[in-house]
Protein backbone atom coordinates (compact mmCIF):
# COMPACT_ATOMS: atom_id res chain seq x y z
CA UNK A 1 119.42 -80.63 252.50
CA UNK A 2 123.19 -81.44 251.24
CA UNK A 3 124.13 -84.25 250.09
CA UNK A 4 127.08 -84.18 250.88
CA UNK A 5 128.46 -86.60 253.76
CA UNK A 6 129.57 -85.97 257.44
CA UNK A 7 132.97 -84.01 257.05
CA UNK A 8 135.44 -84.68 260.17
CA UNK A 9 136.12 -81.52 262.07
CA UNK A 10 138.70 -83.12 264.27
CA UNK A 11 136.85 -84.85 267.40
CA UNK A 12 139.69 -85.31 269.26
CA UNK A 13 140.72 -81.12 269.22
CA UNK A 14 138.54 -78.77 271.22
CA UNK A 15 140.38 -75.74 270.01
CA UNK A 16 138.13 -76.69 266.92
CA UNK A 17 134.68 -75.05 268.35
CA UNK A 18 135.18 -71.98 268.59
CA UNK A 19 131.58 -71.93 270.01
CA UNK A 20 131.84 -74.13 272.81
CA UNK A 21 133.25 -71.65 275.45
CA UNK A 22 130.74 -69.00 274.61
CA UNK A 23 127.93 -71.56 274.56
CA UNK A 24 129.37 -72.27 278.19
CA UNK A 25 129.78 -68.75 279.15
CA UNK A 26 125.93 -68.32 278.02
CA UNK A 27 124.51 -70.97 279.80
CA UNK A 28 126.31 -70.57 282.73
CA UNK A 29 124.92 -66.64 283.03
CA UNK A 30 121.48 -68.35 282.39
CA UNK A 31 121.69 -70.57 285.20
CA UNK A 32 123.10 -67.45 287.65
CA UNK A 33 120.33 -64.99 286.28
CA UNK A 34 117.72 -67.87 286.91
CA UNK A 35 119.17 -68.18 290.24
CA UNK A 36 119.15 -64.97 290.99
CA UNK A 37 115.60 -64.21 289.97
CA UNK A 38 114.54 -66.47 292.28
CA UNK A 39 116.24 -65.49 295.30
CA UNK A 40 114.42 -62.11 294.28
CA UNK A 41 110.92 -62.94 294.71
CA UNK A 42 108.44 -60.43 296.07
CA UNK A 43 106.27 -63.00 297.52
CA UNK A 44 108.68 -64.35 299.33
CA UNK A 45 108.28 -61.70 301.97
CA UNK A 46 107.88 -57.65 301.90
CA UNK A 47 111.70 -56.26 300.81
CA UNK A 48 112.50 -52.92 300.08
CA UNK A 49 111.41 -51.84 296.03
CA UNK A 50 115.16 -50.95 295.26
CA UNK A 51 116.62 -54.17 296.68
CA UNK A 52 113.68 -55.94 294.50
CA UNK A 53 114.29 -53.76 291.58
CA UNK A 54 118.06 -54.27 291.56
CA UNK A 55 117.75 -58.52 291.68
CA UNK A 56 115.64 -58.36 289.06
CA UNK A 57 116.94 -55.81 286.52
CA UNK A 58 120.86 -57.65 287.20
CA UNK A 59 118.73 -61.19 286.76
CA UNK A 60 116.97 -60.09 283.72
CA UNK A 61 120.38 -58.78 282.20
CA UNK A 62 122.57 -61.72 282.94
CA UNK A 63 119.12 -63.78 281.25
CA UNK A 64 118.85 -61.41 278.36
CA UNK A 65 123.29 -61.94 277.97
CA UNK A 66 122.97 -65.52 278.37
CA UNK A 67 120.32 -65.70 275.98
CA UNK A 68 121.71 -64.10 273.45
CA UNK A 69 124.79 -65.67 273.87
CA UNK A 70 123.87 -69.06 273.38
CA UNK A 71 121.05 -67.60 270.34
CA UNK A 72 124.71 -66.73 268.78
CA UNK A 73 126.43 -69.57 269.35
CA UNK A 74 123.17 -72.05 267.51
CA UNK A 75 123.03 -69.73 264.73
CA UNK A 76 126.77 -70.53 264.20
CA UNK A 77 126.51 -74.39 264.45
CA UNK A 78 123.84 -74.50 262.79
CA UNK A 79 124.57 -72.07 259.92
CA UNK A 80 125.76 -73.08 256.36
CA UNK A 81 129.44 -73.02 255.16
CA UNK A 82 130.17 -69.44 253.62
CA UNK A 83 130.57 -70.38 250.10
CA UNK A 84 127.23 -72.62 250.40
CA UNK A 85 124.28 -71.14 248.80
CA UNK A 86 120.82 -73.00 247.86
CA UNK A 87 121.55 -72.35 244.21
CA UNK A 88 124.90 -74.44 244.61
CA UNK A 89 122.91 -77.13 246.14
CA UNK A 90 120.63 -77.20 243.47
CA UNK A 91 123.62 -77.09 240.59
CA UNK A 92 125.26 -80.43 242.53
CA UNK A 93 121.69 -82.04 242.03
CA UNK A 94 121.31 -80.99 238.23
CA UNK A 95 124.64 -82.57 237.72
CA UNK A 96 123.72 -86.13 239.50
């Protein structure tokens, strides 16, 4: 863990997060592939196989997009600056 304290990234300026529209984008094709597969249940009564099969291969690739969209997006919040390395962290302790 760093010690280091809270930098500001500018609250006030969304062009900041460069996530946050992709994040959206992601969770917004998770909500229509959910929707989607639902509205394409078999037990819901008999439909034809290809009208089942083409809900639910388009639902499964707007979950699998959305998915990996937002999978993206947390790796890059949550990812380390690019010059920070566990060795660095462990140089700014030796020197405390």
């Amino acid at each position: 863990m760093s010690a280091r304290p809270y930098e500001d990234h500018g609250a006030g300026d969304r062009a900041a997060d460069p996530t946050a529209a992709p994040a959206a984008l992601g969770l917004g094709l998770l909500a229509a592939g959910g929707w989607l597969l639902t509205t394409a249940r078999p037990w819901r009564g008999p439909g034809h196989p290809l009208t089942l099969a083409l809900g639910w291969t388009a639902s499964g690739a707007l979950l699998l997009c959305g998915l990996l969209l937002v999978a993206r997006c947390v790796r890059a919040v949550h990812a380390g600056h690019p010059g920070e390395t566990p060795e660095a962290d462990e140089a700014d302790e030796a020197h405390c």
